[in-house]
Protein backbone atom coordinates (compact mmCIF):
# COMPACT_ATOMS: atom_id res chain seq x y z
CA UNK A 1 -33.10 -56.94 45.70
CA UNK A 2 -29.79 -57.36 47.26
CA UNK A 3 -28.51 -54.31 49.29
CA UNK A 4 -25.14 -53.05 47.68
CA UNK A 5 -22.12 -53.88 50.07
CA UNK A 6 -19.13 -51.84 49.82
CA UNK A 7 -16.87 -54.83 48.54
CA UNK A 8 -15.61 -54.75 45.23
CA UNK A 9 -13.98 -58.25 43.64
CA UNK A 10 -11.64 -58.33 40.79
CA UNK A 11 -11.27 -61.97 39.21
CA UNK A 12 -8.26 -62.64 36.73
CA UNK A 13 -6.04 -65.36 35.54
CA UNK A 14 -3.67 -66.85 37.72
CA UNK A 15 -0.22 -65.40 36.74
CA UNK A 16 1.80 -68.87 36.62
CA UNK A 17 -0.79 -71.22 37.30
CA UNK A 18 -2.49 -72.22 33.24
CA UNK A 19 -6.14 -72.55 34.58
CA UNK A 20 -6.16 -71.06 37.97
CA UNK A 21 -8.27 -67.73 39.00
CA UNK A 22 -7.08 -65.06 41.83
CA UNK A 23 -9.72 -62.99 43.06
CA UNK A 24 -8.09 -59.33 44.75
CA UNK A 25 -10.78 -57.72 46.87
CA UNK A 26 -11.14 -53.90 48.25
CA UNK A 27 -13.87 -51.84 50.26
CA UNK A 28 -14.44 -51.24 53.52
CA UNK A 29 -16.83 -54.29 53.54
CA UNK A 30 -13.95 -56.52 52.22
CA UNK A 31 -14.68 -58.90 54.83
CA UNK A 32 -17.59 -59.87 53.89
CA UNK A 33 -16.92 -60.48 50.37
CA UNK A 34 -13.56 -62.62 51.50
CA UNK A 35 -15.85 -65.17 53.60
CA UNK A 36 -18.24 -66.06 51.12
CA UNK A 37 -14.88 -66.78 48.77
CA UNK A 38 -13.34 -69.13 51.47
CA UNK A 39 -16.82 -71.10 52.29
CA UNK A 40 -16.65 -71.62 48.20
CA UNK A 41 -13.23 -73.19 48.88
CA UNK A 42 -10.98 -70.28 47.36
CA UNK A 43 -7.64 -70.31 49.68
CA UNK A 44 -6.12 -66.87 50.88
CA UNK A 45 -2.38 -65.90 49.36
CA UNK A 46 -2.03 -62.63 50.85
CA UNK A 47 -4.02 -59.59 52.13
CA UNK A 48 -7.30 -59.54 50.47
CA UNK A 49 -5.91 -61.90 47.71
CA UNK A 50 -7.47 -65.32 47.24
CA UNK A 51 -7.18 -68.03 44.70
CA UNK A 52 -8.67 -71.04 43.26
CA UNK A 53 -6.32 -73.89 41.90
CA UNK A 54 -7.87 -76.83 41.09
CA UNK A 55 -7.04 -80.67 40.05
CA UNK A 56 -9.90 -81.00 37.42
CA UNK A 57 -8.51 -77.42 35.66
CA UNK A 58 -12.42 -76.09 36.15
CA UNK A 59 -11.39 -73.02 37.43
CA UNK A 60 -13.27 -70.54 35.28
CA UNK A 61 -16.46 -72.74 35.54
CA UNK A 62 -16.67 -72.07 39.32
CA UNK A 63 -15.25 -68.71 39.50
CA UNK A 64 -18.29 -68.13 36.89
CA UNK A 65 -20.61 -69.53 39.69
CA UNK A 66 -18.98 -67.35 42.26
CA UNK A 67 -19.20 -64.12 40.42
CA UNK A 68 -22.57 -65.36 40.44
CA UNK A 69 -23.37 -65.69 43.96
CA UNK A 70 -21.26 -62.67 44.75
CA UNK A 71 -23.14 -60.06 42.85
CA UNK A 72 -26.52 -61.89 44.50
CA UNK A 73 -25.71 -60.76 47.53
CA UNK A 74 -24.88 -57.26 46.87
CA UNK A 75 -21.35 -57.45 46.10
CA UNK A 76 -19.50 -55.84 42.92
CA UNK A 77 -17.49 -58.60 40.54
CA UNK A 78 -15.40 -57.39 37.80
CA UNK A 79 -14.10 -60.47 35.39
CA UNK A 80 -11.42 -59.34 33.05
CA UNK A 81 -11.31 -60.24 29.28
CA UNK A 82 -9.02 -62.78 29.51
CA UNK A 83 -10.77 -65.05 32.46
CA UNK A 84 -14.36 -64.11 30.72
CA UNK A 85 -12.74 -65.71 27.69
CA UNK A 86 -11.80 -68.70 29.31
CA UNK A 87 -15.26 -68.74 30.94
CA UNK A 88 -17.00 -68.92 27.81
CA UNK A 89 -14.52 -71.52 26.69
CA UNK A 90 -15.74 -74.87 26.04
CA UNK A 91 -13.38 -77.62 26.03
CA UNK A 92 -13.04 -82.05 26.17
CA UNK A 93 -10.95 -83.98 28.05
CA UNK A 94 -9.34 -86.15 25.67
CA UNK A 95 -9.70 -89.77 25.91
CA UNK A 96 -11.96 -89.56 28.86
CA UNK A 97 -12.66 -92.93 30.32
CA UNK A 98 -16.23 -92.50 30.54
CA UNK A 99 -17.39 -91.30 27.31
CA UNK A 100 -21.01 -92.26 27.91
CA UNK A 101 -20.56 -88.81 31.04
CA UNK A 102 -22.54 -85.54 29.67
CA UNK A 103 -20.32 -82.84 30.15
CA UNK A 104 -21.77 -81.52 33.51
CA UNK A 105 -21.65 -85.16 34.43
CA UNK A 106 -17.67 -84.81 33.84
CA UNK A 107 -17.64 -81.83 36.14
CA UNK A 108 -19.56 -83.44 38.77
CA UNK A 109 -17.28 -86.33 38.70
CA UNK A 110 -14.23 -83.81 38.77
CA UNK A 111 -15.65 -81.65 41.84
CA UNK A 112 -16.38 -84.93 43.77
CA UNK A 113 -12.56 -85.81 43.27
CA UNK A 114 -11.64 -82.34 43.88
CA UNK A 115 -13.31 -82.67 47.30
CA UNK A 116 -11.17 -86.01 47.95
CA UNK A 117 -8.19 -84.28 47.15
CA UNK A 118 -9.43 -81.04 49.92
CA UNK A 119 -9.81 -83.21 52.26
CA UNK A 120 -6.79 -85.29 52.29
CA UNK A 121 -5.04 -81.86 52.09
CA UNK A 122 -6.69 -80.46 54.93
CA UNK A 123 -6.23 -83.04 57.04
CA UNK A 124 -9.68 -84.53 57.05
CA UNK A 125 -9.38 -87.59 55.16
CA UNK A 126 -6.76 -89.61 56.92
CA UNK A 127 -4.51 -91.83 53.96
CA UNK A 128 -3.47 -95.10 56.01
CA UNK A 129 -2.20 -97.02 52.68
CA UNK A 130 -1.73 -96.65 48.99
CA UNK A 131 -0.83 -98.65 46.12
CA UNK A 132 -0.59 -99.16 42.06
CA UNK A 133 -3.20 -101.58 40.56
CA UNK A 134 -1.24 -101.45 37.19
CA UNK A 135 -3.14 -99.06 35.64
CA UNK A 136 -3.76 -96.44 38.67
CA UNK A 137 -3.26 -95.32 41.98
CA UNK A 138 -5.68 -96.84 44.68
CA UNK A 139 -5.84 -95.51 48.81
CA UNK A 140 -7.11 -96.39 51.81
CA UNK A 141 -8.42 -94.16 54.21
CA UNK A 142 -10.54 -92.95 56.80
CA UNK A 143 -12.70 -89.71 57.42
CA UNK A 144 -11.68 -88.38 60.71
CA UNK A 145 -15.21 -86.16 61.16
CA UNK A 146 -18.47 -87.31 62.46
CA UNK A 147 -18.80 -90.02 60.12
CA UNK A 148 -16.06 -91.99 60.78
CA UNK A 149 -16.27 -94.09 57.63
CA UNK A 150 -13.37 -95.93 55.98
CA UNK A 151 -13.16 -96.12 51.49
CA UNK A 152 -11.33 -97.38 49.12
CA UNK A 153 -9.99 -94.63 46.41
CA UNK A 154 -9.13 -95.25 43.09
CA UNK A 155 -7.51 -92.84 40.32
CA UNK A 156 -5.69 -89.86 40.26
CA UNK A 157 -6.29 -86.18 40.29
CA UNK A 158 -9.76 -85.11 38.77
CA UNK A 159 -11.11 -89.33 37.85
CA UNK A 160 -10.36 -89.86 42.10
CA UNK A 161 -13.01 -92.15 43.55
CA UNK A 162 -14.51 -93.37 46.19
CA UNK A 163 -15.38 -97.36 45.20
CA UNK A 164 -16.07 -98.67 48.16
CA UNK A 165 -16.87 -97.98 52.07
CA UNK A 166 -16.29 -99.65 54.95
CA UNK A 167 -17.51 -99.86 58.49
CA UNK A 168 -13.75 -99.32 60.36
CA UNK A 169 -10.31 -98.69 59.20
CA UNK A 170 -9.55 -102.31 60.02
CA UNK A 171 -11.46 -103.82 57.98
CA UNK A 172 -10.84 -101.22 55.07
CA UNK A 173 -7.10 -102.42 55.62
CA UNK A 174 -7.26 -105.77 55.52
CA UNK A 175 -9.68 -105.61 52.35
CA UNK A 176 -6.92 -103.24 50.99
CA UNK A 177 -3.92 -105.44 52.06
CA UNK A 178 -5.84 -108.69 50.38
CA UNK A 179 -6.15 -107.41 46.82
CA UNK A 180 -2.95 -105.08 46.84
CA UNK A 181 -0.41 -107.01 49.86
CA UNK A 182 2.81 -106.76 47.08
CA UNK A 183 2.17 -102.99 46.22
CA UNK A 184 1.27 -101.74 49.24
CA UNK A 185 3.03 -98.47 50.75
CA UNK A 186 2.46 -96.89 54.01
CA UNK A 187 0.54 -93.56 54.14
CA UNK A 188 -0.55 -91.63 51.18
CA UNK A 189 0.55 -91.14 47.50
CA UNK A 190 2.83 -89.32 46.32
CA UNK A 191 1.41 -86.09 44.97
CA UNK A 192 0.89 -85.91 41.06
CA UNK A 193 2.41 -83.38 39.15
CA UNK A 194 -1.07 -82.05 38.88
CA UNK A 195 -1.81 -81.64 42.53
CA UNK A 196 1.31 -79.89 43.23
CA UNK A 197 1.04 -77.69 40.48
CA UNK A 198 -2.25 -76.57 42.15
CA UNK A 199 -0.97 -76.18 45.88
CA UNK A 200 1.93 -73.94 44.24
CA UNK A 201 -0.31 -72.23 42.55
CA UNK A 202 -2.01 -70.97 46.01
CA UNK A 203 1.54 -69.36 47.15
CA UNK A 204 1.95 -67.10 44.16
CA UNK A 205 0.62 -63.25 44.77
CA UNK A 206 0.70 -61.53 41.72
CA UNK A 207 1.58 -58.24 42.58
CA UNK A 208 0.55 -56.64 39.30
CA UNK A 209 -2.93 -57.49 40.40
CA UNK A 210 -3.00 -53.60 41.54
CA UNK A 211 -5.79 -51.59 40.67
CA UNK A 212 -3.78 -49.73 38.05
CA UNK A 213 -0.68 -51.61 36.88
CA UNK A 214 1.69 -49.40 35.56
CA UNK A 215 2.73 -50.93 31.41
CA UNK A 216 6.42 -50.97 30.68
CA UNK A 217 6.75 -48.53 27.39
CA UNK A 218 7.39 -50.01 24.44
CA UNK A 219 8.85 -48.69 20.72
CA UNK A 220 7.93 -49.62 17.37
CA UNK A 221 10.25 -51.95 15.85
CA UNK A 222 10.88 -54.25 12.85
CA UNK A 223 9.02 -57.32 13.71
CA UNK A 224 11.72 -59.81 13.50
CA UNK A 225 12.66 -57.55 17.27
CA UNK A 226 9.44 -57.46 18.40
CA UNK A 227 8.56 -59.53 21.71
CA UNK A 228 7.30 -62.49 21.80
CA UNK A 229 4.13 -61.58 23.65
CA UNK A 230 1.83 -63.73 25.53
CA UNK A 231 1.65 -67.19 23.09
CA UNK A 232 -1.14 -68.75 24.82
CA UNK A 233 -3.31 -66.22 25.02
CA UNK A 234 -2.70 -65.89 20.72
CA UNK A 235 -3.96 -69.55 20.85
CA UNK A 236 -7.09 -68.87 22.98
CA UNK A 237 -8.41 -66.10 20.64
CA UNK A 238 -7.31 -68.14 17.82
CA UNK A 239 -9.81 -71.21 19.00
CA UNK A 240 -12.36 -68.72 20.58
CA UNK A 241 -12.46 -66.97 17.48
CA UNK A 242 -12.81 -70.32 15.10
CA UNK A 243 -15.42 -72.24 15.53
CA UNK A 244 -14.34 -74.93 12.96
CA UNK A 245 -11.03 -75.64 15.70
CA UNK A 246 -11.58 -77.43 19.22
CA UNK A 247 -9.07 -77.42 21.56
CA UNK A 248 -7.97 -81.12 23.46
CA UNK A 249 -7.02 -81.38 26.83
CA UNK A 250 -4.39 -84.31 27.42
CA UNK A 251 -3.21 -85.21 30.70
CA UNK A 252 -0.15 -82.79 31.04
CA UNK A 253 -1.13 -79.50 32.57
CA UNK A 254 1.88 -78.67 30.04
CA UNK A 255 0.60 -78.67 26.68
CA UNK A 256 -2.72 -78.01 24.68
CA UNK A 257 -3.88 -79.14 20.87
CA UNK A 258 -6.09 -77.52 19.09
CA UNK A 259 -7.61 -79.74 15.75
CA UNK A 260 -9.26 -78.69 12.94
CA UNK A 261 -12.84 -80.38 12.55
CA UNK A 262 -11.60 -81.29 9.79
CA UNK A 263 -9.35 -83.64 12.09
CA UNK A 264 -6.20 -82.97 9.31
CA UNK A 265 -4.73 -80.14 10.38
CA UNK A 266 -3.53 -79.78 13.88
CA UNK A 267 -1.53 -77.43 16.45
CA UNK A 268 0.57 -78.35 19.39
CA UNK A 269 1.17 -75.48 21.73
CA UNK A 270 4.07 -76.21 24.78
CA UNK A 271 3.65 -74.22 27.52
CA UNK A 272 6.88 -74.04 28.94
CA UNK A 273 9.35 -75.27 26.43
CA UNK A 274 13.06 -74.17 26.58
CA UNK A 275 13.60 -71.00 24.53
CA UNK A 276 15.73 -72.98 21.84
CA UNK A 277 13.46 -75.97 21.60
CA UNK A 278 9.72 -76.08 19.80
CA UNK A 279 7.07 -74.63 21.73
CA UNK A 280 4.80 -74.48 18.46
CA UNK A 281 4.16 -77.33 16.37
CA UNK A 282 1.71 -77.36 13.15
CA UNK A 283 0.96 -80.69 11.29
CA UNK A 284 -1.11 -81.23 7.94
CA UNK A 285 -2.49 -84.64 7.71
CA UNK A 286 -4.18 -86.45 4.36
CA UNK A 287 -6.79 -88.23 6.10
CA UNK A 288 -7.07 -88.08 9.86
CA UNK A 289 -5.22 -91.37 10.37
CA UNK A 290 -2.29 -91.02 7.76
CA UNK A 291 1.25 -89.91 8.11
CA UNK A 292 1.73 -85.99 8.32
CA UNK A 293 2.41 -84.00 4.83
CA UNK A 294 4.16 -81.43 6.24
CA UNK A 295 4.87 -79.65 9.86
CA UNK A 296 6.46 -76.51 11.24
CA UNK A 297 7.89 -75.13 14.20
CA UNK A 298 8.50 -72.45 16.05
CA UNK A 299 9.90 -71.21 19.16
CA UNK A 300 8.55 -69.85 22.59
CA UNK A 301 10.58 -66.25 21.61
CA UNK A 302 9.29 -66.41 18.30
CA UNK A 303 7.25 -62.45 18.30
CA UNK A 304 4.29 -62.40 18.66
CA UNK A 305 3.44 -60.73 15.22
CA UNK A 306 4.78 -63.60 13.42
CA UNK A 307 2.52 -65.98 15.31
CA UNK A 308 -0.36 -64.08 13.94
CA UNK A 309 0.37 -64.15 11.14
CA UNK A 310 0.83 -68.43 11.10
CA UNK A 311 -2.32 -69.02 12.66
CA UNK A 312 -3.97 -66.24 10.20
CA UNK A 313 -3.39 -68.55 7.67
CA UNK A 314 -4.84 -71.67 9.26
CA UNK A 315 -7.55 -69.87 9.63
CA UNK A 316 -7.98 -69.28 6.13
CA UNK A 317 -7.84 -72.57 5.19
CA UNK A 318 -5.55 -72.82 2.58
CA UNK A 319 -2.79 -74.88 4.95
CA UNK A 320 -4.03 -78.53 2.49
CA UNK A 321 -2.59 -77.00 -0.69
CA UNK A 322 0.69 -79.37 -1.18
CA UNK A 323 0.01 -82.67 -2.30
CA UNK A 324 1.64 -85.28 -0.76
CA UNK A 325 5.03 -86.61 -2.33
CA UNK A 326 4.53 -83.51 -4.83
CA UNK A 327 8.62 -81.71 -5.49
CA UNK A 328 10.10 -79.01 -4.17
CA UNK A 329 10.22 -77.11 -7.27
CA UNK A 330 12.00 -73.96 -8.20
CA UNK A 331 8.49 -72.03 -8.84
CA UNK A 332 7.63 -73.18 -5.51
CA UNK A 333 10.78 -71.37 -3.94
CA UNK A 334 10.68 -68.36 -5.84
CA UNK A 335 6.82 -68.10 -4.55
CA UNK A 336 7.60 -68.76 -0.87
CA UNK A 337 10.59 -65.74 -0.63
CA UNK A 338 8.93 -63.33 -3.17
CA UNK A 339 8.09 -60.64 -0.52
CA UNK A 340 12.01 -60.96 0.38
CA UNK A 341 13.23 -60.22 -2.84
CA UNK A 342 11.01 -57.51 -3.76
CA UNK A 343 12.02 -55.78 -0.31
CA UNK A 344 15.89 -56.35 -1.20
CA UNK A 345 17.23 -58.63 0.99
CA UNK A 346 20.28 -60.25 -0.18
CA UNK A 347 20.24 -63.51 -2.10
CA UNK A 348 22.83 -66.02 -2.30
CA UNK A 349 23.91 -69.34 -3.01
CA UNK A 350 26.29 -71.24 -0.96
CA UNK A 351 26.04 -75.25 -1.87
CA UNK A 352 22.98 -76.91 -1.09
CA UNK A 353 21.95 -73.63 1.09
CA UNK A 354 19.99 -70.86 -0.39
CA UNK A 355 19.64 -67.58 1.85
CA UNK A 356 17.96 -64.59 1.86
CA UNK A 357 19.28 -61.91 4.37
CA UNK A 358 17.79 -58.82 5.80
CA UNK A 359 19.56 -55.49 5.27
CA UNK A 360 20.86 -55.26 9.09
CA UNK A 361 21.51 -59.21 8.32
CA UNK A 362 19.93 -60.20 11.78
CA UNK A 363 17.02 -61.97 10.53
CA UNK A 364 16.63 -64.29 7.18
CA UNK A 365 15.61 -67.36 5.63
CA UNK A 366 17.37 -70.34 4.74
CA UNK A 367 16.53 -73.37 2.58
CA UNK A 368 18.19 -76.36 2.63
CA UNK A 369 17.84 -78.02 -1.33
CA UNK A 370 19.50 -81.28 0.15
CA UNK A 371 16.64 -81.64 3.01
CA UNK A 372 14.29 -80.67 0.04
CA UNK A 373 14.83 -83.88 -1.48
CA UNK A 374 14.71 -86.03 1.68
CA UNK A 375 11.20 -86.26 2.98
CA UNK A 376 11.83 -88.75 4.93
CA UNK A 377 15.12 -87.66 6.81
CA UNK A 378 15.03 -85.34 9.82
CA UNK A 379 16.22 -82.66 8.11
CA UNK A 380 15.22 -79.11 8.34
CA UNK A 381 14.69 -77.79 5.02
CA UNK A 382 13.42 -74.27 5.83
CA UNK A 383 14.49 -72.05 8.29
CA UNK A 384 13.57 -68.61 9.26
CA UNK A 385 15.55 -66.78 11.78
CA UNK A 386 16.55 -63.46 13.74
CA UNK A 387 19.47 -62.67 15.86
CA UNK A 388 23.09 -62.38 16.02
CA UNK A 389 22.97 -65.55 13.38
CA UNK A 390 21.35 -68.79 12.29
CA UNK A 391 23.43 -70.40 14.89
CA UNK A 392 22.55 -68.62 17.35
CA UNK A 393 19.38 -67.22 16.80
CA UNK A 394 16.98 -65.54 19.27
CA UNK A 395 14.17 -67.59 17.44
CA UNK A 396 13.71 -70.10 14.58
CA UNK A 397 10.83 -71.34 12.51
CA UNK A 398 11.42 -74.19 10.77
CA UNK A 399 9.62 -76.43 8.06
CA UNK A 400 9.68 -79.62 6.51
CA UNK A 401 9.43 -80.19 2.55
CA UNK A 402 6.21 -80.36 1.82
CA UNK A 403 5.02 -76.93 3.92
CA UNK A 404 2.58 -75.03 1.73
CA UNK A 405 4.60 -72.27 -0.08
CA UNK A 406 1.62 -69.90 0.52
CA UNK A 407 2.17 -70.35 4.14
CA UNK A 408 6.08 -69.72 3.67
CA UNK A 409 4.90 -66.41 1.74
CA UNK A 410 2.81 -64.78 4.54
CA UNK A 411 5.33 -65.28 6.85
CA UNK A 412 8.10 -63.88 4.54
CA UNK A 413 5.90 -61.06 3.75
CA UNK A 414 5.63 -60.25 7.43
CA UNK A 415 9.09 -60.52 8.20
CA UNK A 416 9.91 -58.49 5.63
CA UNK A 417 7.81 -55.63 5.57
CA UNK A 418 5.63 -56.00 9.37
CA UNK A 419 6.62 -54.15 12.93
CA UNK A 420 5.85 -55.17 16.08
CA UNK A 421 6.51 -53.54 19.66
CA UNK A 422 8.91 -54.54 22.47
CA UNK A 423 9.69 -53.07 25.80
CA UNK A 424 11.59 -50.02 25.13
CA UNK A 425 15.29 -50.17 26.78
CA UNK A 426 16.86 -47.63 28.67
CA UNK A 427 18.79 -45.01 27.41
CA UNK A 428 22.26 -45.57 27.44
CA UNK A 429 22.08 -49.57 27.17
CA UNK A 430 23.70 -50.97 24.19
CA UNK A 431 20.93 -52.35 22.06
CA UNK A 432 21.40 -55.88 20.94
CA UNK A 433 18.99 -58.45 19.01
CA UNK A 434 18.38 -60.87 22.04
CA UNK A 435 14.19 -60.86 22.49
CA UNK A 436 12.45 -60.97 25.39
CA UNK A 437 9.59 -62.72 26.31
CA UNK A 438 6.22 -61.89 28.60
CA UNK A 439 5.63 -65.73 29.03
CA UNK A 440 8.08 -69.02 30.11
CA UNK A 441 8.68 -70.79 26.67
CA UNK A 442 7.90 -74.50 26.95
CA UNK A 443 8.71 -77.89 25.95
CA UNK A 444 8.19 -79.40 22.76
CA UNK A 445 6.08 -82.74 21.59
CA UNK A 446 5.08 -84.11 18.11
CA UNK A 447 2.44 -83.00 16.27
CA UNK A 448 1.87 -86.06 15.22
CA UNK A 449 0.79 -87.48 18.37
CA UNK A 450 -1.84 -85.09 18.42
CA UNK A 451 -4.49 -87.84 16.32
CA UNK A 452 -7.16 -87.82 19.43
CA UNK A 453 -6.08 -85.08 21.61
CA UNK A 454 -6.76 -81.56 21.99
């Protein structure tokens, strides 16, 4: 048995980076504890801070295996919940090229491009040429270490290979310049979004990785206020939660889908979408290759409350209750607002809108009987909003014709009657109904796109 070592390591999320892991490390032993991280290829960021940011997004997976070696030797890990939830997360590249891979067969493929990309970024691998094939990014390049061999690289990020090896760069480049003389470019590749997302990532200290954080208070308010909270962790317990949903990797670092098993209902979550723009996206399908039935959307500021209460109701399974090309009827309306009317907001008529408006008339629902009757326009024909007013709102929902009215009801039932909590504001400020957000918004994409991914 390993003797104790007075090191303690505390492994969380990365605070900017999506799948990167800081570790923060204290004791008097420290040291010790800081090495072993660094020969496993974690970079320092600051005193006693360290992360790992990877190209192949396996972050967890290895911070998993370090915890692992850690505590072996004596040393104390603590994992928070939210990195131990990612760890036990399962997940699929979508589309991968080789399908025929097991999925530690993926992850050996991804470390062994992971360990191209270290080494061109530590200097070791020298780049003498690059090019595009048509379909990918292919190098040239020598090893400047004991070996001394020359290869041939092809792909990007975490499918990076090494197909061939040759004896001296010389003949490396001249086998390069035969196949790819047009193309060819002097020196390496520019860097993928991907890699410099990672090599970012390994400048950011989060300082509120402090033993004991202090929280911001927060008050009690009417949900339609309440913050918008931390969206992607609402979609991680969502799919960790659900067995019957799998979320899809794509090749943007800057969205994820989550699909049904079903493979008709799916959700399209935008990281880092601009506040006014969709950084939620739910589509209802017929059969997994038709056109959509119905979608919604909401924004990044949308609270976090109201998310809940969406995904809630996927979870139920009730979102396949509107028949395709069935009408907007009245009864269908009346169903979808109910919980508004019975709490008293204000009903009117104005022209093809309907409304229904809160009390304080910063938050309400509109319906649009026009867009109603136009399932194939782009027209929004539900909208549910809060702030100063539906033009400019602090967040929307919106929803197309055919979005199931029992849907429209739980989220009218928690806007009308629900709280939620935001951080309080100091005394003395003017209050006003602008939100504010824990987490960058992000930018939209179609749900519909979604057919094989995430």
């Amino acid at each position: 048995m390993s003797t104790a070592i007075d090191a303690h390591v505390r492994l969380d999320t990365h605070p900017t980076h999506p799948s990167a892991v800081q570790a923060v490390v204290t004791g008097s032993e420290a040291h010790v504890a800081l090495v072993a991280l660094e020969a496993a290829e974690w970079s320092v960021a600051a005193t006693n801070v360290l992360v790992l940011a990877r190209i192949d997004h396996e972050e967890p997976h290895w911070a998993k295996d370090a915890a692992e070696h850690l505590r072996a030797e004596g040393i104390a890990v603590e994992i928070t919940p939210r990195l131990q939830d990612a760890m036990n997360q399962e997940w699929t590249w979508a589309d991968y090229p080789m399908p025929w891979c097991t999925r530690s067969e993926i992850r050996e493929v991804s470390n062994q491009a992971q360990k191209i990309h270290d080494d061109i970024r530590h200097g070791h691998l020298l780049i003498h040429a690059h090019a595009h094939d048509g379909h990918t990014t292919v190098a040239v390049g020598t090893y400047l270490h004991a070996s001394g061999k020359s290869v041939y690289l092809h792909g990007e990020n975490h499918l990076r290979q090494i197909a061939d090896t040759f004896d001296s760069p010389a003949q490396a480049l001249l086998a390069f310049e035969k196949v790819h003389a047009a193309e060819m470019r002097p020196g390496p590749a520019p860097l993928t979004d991907t890699e410099r997302a990672a090599i970012a990532a390994l400048s950011v200290f989060d300082v509120t990785a402090r033993a004991q954080p202090s929280r911001p208070a927060t008050e009690t308010v009417p949900v339609h206020l309440a913050d918008a909270g931390n969206h992607d962790a609402l979609l991680e317990t969502f799919i960790g939660s659900h067995g019957d949903w799998q979320k899809w990797r794509t090749w943007s670092d800057h969205t994820t889908h989550a699909i049904h098993e079903s493979q008709t209902l799916r959700i399209e979550r935008v990281h880092e979408a601009d506040s006014r723009e969709a950084a939620w996206t739910v589509a209802a399908y017929e059969t997994p290759v038709s056109d959509r039935m119905w979608h919604l959307t909401a924004t990044g500021t949308t609270p976090a409350p109201v998310i809940q209460a969406l995904l809630l109701h996927l979870a139920e399974g009730e979102a396949w209750d509107t028949a395709m090309g069935s009408p907007v009827t009245e009864k269908a309306v009346t169903a979808a607002t109910q919980p508004l009317t019975d709490a008293g907001w204000e009903h009117t008529v104005d022209g093809r809108w309907i409304r229904w408006t809160n009390p304080s008339r910063d938050a309400g629902i509109r319906f649009d009987a026009f867009a109603a009757h136009q399932p194939n326009s782009n027209l929004t024909t539900w909208t549910i909003w809060a702030g100063p007013g539906i033009d400019h709102p602090a967040w929307t929902v919106t929803a197309s014709p055919y979005t199931p009215a029992s849907l429209l009801a739980d989220l009218s039932e928690t806007l009308a009657h629900d709280t939620g909590t935001r951080r309080a504001q100091p005394a003395g400020r003017a209050r006003t109904n602008r939100l504010t957000t824990t987490m960058p918004a992000a930018a939209p994409a179609t749900a519909g796109t979604a057919a094989r991914s995430r």
